[in-house]
C-alpha atoms as a PDB file:
ATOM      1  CA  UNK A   1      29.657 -18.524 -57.488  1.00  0.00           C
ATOM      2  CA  UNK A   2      32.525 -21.008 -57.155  1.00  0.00           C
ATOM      3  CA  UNK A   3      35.473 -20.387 -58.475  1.00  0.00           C
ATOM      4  CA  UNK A   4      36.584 -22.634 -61.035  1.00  0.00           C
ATOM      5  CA  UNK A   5      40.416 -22.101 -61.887  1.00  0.00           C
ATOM      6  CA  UNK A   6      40.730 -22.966 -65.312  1.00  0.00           C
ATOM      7  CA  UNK A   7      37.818 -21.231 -66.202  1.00  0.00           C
ATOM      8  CA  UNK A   8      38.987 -17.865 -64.325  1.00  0.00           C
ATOM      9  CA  UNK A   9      41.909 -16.320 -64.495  1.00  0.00           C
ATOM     10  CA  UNK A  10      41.669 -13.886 -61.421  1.00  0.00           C
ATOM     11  CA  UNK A  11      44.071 -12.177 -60.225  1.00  0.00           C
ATOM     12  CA  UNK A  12      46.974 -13.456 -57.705  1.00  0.00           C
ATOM     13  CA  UNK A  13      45.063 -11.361 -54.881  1.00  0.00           C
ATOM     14  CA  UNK A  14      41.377 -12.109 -55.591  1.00  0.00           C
ATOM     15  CA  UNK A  15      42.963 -15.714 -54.425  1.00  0.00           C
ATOM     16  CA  UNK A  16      44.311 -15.043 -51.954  1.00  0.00           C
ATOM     17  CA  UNK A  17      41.975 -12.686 -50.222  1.00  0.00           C
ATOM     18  CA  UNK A  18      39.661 -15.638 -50.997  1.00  0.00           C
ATOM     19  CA  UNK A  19      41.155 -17.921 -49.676  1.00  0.00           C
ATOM     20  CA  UNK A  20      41.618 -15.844 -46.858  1.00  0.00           C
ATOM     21  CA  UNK A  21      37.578 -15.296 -46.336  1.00  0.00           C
ATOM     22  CA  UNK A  22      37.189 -19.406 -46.639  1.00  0.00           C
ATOM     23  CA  UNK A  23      39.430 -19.682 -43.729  1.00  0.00           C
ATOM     24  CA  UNK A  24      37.908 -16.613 -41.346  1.00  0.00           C
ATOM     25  CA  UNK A  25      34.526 -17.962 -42.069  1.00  0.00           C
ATOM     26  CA  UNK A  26      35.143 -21.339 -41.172  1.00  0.00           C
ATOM     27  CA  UNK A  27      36.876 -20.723 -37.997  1.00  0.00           C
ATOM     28  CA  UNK A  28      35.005 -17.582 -37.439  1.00  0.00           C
ATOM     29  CA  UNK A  29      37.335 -15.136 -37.687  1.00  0.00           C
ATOM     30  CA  UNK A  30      37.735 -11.781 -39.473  1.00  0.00           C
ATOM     31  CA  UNK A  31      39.539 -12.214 -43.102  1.00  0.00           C
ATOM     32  CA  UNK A  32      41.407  -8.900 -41.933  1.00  0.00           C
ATOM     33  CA  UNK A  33      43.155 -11.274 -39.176  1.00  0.00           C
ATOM     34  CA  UNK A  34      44.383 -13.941 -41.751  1.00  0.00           C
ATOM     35  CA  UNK A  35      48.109 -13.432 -42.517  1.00  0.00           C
ATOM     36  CA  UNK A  36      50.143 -16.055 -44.833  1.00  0.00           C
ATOM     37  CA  UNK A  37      52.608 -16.341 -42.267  1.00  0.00           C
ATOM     38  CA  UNK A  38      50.324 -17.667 -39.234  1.00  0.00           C
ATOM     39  CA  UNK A  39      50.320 -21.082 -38.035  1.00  0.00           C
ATOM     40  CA  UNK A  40      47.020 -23.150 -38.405  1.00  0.00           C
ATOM     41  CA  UNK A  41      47.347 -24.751 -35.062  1.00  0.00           C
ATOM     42  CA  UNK A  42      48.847 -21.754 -33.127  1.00  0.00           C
ATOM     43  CA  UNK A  43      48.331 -19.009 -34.653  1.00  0.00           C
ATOM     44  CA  UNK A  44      44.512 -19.581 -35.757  1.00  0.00           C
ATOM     45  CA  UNK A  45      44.113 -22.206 -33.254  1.00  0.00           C
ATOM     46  CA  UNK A  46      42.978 -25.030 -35.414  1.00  0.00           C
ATOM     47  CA  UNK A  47      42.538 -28.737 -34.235  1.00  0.00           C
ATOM     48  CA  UNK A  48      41.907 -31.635 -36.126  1.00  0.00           C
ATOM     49  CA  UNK A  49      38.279 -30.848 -37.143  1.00  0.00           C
ATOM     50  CA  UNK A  50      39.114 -27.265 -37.641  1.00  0.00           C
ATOM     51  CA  UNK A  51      41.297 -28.513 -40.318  1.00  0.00           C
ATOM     52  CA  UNK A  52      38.992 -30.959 -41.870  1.00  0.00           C
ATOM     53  CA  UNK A  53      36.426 -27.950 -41.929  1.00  0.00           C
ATOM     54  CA  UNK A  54      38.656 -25.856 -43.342  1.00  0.00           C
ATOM     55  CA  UNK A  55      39.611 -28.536 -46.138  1.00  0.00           C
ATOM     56  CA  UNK A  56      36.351 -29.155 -47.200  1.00  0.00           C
ATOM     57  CA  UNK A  57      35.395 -25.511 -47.413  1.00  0.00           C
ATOM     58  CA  UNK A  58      38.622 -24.837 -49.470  1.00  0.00           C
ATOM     59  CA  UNK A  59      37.518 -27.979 -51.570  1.00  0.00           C
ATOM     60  CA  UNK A  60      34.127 -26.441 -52.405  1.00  0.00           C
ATOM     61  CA  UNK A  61      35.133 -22.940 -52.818  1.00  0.00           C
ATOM     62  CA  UNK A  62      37.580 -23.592 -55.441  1.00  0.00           C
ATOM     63  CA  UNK A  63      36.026 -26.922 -56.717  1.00  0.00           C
ATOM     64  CA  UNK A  64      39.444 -29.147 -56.216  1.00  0.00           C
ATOM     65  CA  UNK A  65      39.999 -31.932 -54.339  1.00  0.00           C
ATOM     66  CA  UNK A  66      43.407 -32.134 -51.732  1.00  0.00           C
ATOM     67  CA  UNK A  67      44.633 -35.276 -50.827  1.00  0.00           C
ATOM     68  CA  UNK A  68      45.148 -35.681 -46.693  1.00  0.00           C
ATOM     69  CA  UNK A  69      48.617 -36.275 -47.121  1.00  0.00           C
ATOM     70  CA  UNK A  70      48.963 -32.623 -49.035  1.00  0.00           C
ATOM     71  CA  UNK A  71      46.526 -31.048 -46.021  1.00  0.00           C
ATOM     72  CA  UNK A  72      48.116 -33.121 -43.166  1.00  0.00           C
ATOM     73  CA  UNK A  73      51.465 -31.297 -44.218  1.00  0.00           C
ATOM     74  CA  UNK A  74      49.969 -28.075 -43.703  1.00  0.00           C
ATOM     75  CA  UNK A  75      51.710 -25.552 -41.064  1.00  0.00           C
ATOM     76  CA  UNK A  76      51.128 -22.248 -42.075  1.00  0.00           C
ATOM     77  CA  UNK A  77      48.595 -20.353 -44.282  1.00  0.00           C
ATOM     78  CA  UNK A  78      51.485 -19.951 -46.682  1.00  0.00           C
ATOM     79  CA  UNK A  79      52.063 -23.429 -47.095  1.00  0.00           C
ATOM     80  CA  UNK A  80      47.951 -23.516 -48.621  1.00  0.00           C
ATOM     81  CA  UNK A  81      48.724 -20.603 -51.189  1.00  0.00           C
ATOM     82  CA  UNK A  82      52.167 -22.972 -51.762  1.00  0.00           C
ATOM     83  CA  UNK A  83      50.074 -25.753 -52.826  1.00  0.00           C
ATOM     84  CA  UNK A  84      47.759 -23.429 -54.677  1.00  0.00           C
ATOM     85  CA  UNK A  85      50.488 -22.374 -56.664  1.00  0.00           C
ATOM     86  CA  UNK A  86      51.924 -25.730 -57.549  1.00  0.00           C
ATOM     87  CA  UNK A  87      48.121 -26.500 -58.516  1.00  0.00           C
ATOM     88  CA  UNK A  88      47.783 -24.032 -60.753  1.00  0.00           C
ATOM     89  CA  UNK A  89      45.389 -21.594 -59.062  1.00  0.00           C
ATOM     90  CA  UNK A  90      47.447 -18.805 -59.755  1.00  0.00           C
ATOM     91  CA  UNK A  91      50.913 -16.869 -60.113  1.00  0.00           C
ATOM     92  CA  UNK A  92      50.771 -15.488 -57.033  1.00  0.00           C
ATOM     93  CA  UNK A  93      54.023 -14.419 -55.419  1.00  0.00           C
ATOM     94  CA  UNK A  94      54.773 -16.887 -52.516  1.00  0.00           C
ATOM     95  CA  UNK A  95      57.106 -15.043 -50.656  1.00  0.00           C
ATOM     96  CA  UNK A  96      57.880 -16.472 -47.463  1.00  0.00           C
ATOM     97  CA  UNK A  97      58.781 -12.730 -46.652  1.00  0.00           C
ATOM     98  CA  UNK A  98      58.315 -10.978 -43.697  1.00  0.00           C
ATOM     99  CA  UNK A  99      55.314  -9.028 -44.575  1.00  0.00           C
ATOM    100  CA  UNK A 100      51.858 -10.055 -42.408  1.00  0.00           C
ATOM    101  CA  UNK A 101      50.426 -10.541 -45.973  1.00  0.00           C
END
């Protein structure tokens, strides 16, 4: 089931955990090891297709569409629940704390 975001109204941490899962499983990776404050290209080692993967699974998980120039701005994971946010996904709590989550 995709998750449509004007049709549900989940909670700020079923999107984030999701969005969480879309990343592990496109870079195989554990969810468990996704933290909002890791860098795409360091942290989770991402190159150029890595990203593109990871865009176009985002895309179809949440049915949206991201320009390049919003994913080519990317840094951290934070910076995807950011845009999220400003989207409308949800009210999560973007903290740019020091918390690994």
């Amino acid at each position: 089931m995709k998750w449509v975001r004007d049709t549900w109204r989940l909670d700020a941490l079923s999107y984030r955990d999701r969005l969480f899962e879309v990343i592990a499983e496109t870079l195989g990776l554990d969810a468990t090891d996704i933290h909002q404050n890791q860098t795409l290209n360091g942290h989770l080692g991402m190159d150029a297709t890595d990203r593109v993967h990871v865009v176009l699974s985002i895309e179809e998980e949440f049915d949206t569409l991201i320009p390049i120039n919003v994913s080519d701005a990317w840094n951290h994971v934070y910076d995807i629940l950011e845009w999220m946010n400003q989207s409308g996904f949800s009210e999560f709590d973007t903290n740019k704390g020091n918390s690994p989550c």
